[in-house]
C-alpha atoms as a PDB file:
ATOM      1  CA  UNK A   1      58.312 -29.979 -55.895  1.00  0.00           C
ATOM      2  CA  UNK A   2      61.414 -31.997 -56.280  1.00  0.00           C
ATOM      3  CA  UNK A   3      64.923 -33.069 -54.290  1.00  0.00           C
ATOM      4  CA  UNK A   4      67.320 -31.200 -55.236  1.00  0.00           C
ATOM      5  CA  UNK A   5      71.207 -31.735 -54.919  1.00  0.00           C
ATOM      6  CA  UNK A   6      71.578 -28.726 -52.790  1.00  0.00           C
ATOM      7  CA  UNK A   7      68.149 -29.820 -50.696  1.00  0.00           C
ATOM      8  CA  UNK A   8      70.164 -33.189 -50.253  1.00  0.00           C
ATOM      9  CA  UNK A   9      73.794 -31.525 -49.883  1.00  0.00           C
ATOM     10  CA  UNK A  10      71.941 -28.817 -46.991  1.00  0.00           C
ATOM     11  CA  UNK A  11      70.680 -31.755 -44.914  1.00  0.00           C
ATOM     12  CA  UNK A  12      73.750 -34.358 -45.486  1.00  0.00           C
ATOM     13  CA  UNK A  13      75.827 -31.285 -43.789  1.00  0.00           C
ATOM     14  CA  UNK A  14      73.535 -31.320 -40.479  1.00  0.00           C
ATOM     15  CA  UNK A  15      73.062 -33.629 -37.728  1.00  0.00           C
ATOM     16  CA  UNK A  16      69.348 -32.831 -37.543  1.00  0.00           C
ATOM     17  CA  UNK A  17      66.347 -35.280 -38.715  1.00  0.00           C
ATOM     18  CA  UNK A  18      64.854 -32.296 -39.568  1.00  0.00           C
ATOM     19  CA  UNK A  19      65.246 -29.126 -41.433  1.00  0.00           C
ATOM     20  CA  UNK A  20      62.969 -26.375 -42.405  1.00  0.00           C
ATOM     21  CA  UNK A  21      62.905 -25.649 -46.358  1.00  0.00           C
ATOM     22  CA  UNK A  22      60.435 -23.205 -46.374  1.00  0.00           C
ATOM     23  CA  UNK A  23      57.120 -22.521 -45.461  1.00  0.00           C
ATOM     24  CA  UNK A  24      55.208 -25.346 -47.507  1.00  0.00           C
ATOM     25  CA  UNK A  25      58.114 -28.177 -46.878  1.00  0.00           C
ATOM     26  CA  UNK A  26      60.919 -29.647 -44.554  1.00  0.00           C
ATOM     27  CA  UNK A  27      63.546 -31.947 -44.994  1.00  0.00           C
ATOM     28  CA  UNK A  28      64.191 -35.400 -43.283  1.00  0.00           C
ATOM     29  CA  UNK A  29      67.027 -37.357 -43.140  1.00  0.00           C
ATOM     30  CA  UNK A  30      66.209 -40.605 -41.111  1.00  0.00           C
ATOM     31  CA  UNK A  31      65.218 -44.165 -41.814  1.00  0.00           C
ATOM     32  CA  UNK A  32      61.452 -45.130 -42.720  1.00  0.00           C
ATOM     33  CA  UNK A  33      59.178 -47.347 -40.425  1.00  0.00           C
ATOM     34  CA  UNK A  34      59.292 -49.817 -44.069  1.00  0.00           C
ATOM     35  CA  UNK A  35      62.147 -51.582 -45.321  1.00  0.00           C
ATOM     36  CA  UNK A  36      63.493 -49.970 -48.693  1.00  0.00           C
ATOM     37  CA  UNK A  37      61.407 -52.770 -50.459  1.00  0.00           C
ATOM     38  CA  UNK A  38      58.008 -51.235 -49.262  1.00  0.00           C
ATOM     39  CA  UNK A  39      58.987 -47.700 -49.633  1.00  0.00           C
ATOM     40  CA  UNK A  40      57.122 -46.768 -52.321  1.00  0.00           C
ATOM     41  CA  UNK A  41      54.132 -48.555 -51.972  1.00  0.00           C
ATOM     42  CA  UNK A  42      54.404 -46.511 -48.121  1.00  0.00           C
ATOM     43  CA  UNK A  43      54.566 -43.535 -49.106  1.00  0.00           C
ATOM     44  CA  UNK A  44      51.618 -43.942 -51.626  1.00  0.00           C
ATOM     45  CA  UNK A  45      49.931 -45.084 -48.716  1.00  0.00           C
ATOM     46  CA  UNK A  46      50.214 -41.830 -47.376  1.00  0.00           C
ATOM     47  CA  UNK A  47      49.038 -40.244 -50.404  1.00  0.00           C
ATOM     48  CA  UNK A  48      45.964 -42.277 -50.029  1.00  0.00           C
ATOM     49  CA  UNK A  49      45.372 -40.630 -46.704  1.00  0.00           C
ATOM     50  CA  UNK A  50      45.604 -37.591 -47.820  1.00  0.00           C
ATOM     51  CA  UNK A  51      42.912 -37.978 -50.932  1.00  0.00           C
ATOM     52  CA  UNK A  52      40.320 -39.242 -48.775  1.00  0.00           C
ATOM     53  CA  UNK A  53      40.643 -36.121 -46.346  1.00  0.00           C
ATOM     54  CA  UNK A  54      42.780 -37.381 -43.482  1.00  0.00           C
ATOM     55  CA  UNK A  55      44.800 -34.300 -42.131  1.00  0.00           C
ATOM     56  CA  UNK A  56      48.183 -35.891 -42.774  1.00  0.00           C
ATOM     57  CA  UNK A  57      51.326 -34.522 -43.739  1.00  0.00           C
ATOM     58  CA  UNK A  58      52.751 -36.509 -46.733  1.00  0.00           C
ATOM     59  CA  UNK A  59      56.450 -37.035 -48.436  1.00  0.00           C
ATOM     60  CA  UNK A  60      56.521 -35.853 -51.698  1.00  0.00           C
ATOM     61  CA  UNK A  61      59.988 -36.870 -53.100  1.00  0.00           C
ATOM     62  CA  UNK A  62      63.119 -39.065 -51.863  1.00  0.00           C
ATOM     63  CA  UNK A  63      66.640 -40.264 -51.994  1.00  0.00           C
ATOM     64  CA  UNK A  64      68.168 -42.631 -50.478  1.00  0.00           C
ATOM     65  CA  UNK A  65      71.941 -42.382 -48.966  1.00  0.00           C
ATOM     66  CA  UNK A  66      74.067 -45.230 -48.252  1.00  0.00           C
ATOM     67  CA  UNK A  67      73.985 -45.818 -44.678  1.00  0.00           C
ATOM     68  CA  UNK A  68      71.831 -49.005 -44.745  1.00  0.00           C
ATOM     69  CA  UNK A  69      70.878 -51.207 -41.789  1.00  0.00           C
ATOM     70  CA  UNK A  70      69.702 -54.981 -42.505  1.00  0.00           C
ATOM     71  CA  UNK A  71      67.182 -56.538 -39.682  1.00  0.00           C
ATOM     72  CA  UNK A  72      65.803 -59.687 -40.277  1.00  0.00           C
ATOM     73  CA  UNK A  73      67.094 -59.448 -43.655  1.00  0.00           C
ATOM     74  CA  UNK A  74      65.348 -56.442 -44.780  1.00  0.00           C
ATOM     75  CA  UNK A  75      67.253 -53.231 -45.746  1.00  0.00           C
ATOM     76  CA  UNK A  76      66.556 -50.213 -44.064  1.00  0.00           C
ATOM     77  CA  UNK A  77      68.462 -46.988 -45.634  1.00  0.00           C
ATOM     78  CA  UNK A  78      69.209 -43.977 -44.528  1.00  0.00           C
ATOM     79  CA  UNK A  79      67.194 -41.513 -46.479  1.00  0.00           C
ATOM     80  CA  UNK A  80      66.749 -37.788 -47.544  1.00  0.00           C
ATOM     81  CA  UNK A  81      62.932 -37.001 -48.045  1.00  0.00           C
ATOM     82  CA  UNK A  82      61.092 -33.946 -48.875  1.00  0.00           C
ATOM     83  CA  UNK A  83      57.779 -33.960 -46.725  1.00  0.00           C
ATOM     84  CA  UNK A  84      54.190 -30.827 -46.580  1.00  0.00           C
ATOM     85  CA  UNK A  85      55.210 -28.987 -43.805  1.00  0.00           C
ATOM     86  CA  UNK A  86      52.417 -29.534 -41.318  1.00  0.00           C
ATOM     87  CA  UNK A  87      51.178 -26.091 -39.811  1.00  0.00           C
ATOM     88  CA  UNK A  88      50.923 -25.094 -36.203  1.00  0.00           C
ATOM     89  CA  UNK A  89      53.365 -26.847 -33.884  1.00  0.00           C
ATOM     90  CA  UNK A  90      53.852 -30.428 -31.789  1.00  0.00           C
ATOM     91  CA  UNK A  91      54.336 -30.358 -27.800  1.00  0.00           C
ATOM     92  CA  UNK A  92      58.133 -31.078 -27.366  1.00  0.00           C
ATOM     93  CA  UNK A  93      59.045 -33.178 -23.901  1.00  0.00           C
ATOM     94  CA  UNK A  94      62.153 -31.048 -23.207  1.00  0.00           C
ATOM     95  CA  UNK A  95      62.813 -31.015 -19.727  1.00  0.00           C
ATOM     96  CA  UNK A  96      65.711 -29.063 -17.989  1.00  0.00           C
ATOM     97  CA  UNK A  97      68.179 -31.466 -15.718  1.00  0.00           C
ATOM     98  CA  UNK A  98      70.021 -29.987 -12.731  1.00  0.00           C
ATOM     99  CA  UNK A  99      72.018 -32.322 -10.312  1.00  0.00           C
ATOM    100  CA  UNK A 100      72.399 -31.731  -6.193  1.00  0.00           C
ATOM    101  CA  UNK A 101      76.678 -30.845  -5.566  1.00  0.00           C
ATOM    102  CA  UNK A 102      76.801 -28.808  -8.656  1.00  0.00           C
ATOM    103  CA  UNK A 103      76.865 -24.587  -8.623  1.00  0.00           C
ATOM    104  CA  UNK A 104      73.684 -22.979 -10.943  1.00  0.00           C
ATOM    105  CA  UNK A 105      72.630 -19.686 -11.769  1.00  0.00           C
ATOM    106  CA  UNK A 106      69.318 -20.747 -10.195  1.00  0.00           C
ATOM    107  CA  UNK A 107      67.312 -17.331 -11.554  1.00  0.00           C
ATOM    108  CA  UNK A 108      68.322 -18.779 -15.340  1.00  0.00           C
ATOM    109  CA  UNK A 109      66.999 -22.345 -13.853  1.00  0.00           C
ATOM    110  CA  UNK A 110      63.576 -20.609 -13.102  1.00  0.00           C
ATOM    111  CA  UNK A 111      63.247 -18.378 -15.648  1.00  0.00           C
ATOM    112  CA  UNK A 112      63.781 -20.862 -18.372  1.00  0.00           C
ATOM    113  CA  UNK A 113      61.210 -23.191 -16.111  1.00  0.00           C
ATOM    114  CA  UNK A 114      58.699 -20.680 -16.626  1.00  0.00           C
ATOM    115  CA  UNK A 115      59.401 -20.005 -19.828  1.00  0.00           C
ATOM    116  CA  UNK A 116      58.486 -23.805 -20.754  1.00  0.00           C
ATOM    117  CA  UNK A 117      55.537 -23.827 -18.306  1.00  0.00           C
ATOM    118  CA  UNK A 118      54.294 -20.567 -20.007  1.00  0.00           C
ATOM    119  CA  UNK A 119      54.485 -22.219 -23.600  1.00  0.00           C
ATOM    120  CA  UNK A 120      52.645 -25.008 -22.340  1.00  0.00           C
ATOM    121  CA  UNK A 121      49.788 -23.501 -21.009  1.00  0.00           C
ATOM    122  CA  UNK A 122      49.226 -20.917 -24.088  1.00  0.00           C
ATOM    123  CA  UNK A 123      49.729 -24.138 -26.208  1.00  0.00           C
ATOM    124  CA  UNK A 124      46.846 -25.839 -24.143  1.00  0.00           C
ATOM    125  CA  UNK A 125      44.725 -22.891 -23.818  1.00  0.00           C
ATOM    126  CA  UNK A 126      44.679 -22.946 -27.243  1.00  0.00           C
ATOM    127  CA  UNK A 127      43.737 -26.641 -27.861  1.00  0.00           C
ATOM    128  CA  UNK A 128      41.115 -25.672 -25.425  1.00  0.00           C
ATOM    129  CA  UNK A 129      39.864 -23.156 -27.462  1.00  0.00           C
ATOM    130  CA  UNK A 130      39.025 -25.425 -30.530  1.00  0.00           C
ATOM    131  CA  UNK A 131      35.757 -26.573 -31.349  1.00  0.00           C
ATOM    132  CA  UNK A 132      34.245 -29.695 -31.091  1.00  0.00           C
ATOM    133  CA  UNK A 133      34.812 -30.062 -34.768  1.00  0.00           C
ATOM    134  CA  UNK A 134      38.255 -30.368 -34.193  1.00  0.00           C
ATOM    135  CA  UNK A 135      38.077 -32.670 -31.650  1.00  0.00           C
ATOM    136  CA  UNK A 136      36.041 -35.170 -33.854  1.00  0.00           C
ATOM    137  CA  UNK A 137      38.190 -34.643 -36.706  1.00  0.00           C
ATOM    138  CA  UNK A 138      41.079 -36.063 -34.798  1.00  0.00           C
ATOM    139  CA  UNK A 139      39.389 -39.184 -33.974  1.00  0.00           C
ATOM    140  CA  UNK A 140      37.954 -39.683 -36.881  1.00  0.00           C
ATOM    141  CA  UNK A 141      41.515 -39.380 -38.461  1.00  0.00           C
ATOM    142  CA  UNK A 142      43.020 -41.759 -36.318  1.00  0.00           C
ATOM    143  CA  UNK A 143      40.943 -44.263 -37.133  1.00  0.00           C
ATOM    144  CA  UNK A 144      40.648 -43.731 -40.505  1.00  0.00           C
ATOM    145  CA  UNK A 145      44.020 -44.755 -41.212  1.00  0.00           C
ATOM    146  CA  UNK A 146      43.497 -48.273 -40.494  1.00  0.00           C
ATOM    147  CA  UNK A 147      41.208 -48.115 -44.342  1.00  0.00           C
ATOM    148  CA  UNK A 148      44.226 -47.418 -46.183  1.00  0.00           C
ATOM    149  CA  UNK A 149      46.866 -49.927 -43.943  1.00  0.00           C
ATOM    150  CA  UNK A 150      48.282 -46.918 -41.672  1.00  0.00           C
ATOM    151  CA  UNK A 151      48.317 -46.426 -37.966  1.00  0.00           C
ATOM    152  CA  UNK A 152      49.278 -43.295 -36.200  1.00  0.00           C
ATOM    153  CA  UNK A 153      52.150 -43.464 -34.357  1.00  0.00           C
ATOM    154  CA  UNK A 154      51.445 -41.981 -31.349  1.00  0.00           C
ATOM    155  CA  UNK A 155      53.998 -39.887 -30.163  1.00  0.00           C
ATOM    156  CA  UNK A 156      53.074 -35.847 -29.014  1.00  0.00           C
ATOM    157  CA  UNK A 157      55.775 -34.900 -31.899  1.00  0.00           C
ATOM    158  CA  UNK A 158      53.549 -36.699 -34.425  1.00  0.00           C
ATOM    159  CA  UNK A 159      50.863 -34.757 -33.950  1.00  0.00           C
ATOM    160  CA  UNK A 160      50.766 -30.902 -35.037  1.00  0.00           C
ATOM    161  CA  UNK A 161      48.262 -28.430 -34.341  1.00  0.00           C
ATOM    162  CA  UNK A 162      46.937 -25.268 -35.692  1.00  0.00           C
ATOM    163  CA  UNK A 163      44.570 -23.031 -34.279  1.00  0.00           C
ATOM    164  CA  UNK A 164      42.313 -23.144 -38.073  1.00  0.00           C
ATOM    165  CA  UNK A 165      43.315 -26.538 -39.215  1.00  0.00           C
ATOM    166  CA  UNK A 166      43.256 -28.732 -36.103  1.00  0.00           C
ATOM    167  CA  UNK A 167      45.761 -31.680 -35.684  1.00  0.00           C
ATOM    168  CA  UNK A 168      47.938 -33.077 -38.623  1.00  0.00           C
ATOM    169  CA  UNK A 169      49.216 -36.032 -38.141  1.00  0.00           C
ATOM    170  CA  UNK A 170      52.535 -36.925 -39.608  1.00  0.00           C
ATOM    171  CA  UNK A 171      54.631 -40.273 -40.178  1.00  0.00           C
ATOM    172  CA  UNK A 172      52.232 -42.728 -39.523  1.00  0.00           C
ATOM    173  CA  UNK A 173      53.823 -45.901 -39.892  1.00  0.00           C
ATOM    174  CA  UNK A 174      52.059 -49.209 -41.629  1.00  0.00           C
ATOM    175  CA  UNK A 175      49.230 -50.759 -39.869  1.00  0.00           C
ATOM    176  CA  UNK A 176      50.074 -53.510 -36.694  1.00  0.00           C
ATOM    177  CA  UNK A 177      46.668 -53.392 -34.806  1.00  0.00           C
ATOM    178  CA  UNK A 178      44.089 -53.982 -37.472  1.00  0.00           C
ATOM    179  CA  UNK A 179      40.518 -53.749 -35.647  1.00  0.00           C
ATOM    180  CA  UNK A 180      42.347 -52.687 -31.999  1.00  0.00           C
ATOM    181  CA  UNK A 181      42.723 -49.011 -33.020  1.00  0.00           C
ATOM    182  CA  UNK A 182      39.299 -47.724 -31.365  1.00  0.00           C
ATOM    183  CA  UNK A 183      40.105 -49.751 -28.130  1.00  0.00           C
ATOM    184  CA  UNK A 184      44.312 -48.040 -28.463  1.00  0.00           C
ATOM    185  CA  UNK A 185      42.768 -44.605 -29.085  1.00  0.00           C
ATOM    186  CA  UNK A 186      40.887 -44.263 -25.786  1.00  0.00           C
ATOM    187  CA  UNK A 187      44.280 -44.670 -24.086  1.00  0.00           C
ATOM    188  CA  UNK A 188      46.327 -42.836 -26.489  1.00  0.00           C
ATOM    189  CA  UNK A 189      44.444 -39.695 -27.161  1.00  0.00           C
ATOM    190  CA  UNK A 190      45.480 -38.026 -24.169  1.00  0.00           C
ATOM    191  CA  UNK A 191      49.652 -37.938 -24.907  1.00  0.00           C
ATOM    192  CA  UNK A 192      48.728 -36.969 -28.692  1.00  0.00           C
ATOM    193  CA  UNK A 193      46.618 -33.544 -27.178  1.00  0.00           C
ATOM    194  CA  UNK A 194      48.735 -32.923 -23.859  1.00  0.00           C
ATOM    195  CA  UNK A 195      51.969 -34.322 -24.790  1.00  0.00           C
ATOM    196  CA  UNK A 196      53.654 -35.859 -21.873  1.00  0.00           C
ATOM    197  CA  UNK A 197      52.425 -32.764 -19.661  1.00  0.00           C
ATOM    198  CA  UNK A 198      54.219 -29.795 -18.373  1.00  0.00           C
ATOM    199  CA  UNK A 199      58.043 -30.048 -18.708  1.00  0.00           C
ATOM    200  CA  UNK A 200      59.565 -30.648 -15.199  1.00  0.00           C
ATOM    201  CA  UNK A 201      62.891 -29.455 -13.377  1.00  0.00           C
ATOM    202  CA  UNK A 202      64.466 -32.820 -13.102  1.00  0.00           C
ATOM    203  CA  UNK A 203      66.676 -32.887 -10.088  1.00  0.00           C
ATOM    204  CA  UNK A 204      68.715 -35.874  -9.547  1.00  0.00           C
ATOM    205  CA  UNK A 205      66.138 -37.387 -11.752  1.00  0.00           C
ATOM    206  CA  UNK A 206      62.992 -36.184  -9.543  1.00  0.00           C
ATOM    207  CA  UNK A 207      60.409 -34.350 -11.015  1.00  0.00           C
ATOM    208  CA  UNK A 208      59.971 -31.125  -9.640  1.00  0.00           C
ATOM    209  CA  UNK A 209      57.524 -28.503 -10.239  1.00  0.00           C
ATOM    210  CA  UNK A 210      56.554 -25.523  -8.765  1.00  0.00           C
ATOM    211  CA  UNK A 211      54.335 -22.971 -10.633  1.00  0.00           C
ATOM    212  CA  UNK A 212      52.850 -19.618  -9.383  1.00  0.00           C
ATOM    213  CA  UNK A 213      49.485 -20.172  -8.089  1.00  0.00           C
ATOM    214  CA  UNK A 214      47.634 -17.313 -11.349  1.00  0.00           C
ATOM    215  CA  UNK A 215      49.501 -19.914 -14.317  1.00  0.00           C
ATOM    216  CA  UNK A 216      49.127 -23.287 -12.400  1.00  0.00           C
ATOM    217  CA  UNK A 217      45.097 -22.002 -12.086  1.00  0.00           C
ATOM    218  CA  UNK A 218      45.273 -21.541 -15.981  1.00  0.00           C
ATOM    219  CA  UNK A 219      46.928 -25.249 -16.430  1.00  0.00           C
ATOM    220  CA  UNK A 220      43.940 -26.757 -14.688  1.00  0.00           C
ATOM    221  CA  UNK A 221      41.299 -24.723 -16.748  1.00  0.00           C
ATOM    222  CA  UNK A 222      41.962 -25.036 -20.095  1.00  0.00           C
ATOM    223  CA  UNK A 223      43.198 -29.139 -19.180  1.00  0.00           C
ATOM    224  CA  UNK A 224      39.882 -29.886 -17.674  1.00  0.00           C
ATOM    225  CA  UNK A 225      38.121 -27.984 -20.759  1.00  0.00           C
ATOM    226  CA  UNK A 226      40.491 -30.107 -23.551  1.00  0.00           C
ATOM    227  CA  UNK A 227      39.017 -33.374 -21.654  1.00  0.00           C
ATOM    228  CA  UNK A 228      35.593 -32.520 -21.652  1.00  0.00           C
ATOM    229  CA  UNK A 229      35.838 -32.410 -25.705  1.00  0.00           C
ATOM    230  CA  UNK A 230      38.251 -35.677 -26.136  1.00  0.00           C
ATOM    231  CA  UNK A 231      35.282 -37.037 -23.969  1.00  0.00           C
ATOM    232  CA  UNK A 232      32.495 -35.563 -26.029  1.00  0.00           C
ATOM    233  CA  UNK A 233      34.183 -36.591 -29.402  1.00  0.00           C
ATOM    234  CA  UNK A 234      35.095 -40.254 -27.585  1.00  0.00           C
ATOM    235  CA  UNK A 235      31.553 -40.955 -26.509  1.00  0.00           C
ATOM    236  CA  UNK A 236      30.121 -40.297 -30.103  1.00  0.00           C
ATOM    237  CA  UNK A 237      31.652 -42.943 -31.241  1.00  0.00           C
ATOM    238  CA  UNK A 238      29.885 -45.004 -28.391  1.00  0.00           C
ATOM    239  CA  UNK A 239      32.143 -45.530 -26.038  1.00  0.00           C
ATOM    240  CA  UNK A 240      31.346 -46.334 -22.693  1.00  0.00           C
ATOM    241  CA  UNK A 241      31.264 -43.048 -20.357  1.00  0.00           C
ATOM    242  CA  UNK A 242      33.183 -44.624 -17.831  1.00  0.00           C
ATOM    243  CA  UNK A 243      35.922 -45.976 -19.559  1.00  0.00           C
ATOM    244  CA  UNK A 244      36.383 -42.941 -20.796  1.00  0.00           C
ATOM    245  CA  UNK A 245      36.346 -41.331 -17.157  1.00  0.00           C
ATOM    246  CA  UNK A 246      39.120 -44.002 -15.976  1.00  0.00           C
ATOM    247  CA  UNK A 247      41.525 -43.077 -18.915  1.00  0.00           C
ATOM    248  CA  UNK A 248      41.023 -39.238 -17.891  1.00  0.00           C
ATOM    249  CA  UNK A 249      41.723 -40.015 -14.695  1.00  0.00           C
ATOM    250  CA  UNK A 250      45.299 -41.723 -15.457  1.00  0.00           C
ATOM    251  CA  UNK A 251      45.884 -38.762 -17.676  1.00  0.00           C
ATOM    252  CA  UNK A 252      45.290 -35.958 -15.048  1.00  0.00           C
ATOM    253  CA  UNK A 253      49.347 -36.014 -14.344  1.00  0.00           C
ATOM    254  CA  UNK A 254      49.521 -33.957 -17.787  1.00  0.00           C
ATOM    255  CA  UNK A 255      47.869 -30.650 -16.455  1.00  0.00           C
ATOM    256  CA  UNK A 256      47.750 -30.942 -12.574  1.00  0.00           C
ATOM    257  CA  UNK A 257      51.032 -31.265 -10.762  1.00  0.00           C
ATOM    258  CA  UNK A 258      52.171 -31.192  -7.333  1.00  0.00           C
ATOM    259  CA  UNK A 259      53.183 -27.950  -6.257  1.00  0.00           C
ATOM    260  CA  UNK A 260      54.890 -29.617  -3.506  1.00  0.00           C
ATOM    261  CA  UNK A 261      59.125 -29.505  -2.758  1.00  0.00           C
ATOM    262  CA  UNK A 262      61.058 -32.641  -4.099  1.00  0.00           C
ATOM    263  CA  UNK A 263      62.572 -34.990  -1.729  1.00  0.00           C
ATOM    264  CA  UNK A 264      65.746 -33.023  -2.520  1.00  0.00           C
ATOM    265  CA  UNK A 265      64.070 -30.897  -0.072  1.00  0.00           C
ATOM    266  CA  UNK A 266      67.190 -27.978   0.074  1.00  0.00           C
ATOM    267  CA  UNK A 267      67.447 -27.557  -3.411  1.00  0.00           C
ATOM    268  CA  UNK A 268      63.877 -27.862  -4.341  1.00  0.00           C
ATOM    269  CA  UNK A 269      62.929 -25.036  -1.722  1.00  0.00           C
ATOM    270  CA  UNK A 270      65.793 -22.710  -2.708  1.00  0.00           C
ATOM    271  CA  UNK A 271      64.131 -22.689  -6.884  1.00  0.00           C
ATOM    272  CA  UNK A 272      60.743 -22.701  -5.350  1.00  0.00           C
ATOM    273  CA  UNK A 273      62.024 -19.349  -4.035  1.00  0.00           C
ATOM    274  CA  UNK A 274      63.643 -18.444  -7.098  1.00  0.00           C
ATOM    275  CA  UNK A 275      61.233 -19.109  -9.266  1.00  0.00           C
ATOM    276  CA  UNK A 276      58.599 -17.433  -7.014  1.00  0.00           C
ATOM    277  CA  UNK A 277      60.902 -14.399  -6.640  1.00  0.00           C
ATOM    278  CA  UNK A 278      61.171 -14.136 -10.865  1.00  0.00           C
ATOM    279  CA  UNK A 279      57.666 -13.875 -11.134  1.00  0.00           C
ATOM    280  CA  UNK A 280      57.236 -11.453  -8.798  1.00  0.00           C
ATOM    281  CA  UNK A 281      59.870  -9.000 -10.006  1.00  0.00           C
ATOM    282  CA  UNK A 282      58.616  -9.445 -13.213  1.00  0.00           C
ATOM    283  CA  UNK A 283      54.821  -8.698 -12.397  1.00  0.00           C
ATOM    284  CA  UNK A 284      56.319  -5.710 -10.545  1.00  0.00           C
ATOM    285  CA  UNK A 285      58.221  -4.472 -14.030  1.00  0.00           C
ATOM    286  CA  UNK A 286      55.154  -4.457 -15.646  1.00  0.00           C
ATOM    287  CA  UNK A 287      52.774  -3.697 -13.302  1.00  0.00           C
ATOM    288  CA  UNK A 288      50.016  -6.656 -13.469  1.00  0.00           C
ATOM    289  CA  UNK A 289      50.619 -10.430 -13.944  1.00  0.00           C
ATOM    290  CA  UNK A 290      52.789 -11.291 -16.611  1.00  0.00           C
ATOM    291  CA  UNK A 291      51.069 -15.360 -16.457  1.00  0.00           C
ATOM    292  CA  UNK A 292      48.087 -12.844 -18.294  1.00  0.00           C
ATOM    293  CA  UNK A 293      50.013 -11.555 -21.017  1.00  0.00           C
END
């Protein structure tokens, strides 16, 4: 598969970074982690990865544009590039902003709040379900990298999953932490699996959450489950139980939450109410728990 002037021409006419093509590939317009000078060799890099069985999503053709940046005197251009599209999807950190003083339709506010906190849950409930297997391929992925000069970056939208093929990792960027990635990935497996947790109401730039008592049950279940196999797959590679127990700890924010109203304490009660009121009528339209579904 090759760049084609209309591939280039489709994504030169959006403002997104990325763009579906199809079902095998997407399209990227963005700058590389690599100066224009190391492009190639990067992107063979990847290549690399992928030959020696590292779930990685690679680029497969390029062309540059000329919106260049120079940093340190290295050029860094503005690029189209034709990348595998990686199956299953990433955890996005989308969160839905409402200020005190302003008018909302507060039943939109909650439904779209429990539309997010739904996704979230099926999302995790389905990590949960994955095997072991999957678990230990993602670590051993991770640090597998390092062998051909890569690191993951990692960011919850680097990291795709799929209930059959597990996580693929895409645009890992070259190597910084040579020997420090099994100490990094004992902090940094928890954001690549649960993202940055469940996407809050931010009012006034509080987090606010307030889920219905059935779904908030389900958050905790299938998050304590996902950390019992990061932990299983963490300690094979023979590291300490209780380190391991102190990073879970610190990561506990990304499936329980505080069902509790924000210091905005008017507000925060009246979509408490809302949102509890949505559920309800919609549990009462179909006649059992929609949180179940």
């Amino acid at each position: 598969m090759k760049l084609t002037k209309e591939m280039v021409d489709l994504v030169k006419r959006r403002n997104d970074i990325c763009t579906i093509y199809d079902d095998k590939y997407v399209l990227l317009k963005k700058q590389m982690p690599v100066d224009d000078k190391h492009l190639d060799s990067y992107i063979r890099l990847m290549s690399e990865a992928k030959k020696r069985g590292i779930n990685l999503a690679t680029i497969v053709d390029y062309t540059l544009l000329e919106n260049t940046n120079t940093h340190s005197g290295k050029k860094y251009t503005l690029g189209v590039y034709l990348e595998e599209r990686a199956t299953g999807v990433c955890i996005s950190d989308e969160s839905i902003w409402i200020r005190i003083n302003q008018d909302y339709d507060y039943e939109a506010v909650a439904n779209k709040y429990l539309h997010n906190a739904l996704n979230y849950v099926e999302e995790l409930e389905k990590r949960a379900n994955a095997s072991d297997a999957v678990y230990d391929k993602l670590v051993s992925d991770y640090l597998a990298l390092e062998n051909v000069g890569l690191e993951a970056d990692p960011k919850p939208l680097n990291f795709f999953f799929d209930e059959k093929v597990g996580f693929t990792i895409i645009d890992p960027i070259p190597l910084a932490r040579k020997g420090k990635l099994k100490d990094a990935l004992v902090m940094e497996i928890w954001l690549v699996v649960f993202g940055y947790g469940l996407r809050p109401l931010m009012i006034s730039f509080e987090d606010f959450h307030f889920l219905p008592e059935d779904l908030n049950t389900r958050l905790i279940n299938c998050g304590n489950i996902i950390c019992e196999k990061i932990k299983r797959a963490l300690m094979k590679l023979g590291i300490d139980e209780e380190i391991i127990d102190k990073e879970k700890e610190k990561n506990e924010h990304r499936y329980k939450v505080k069902n509790e109203p924000t210091e905005v304490e008017d507000l925060g009660i009246k979509i408490a109410g809302t949102i509890q009121d949505v559920a309800k009528s919609e549990q009462n339209r179909v006649g059992h728990s929609w949180f179940f579904d």
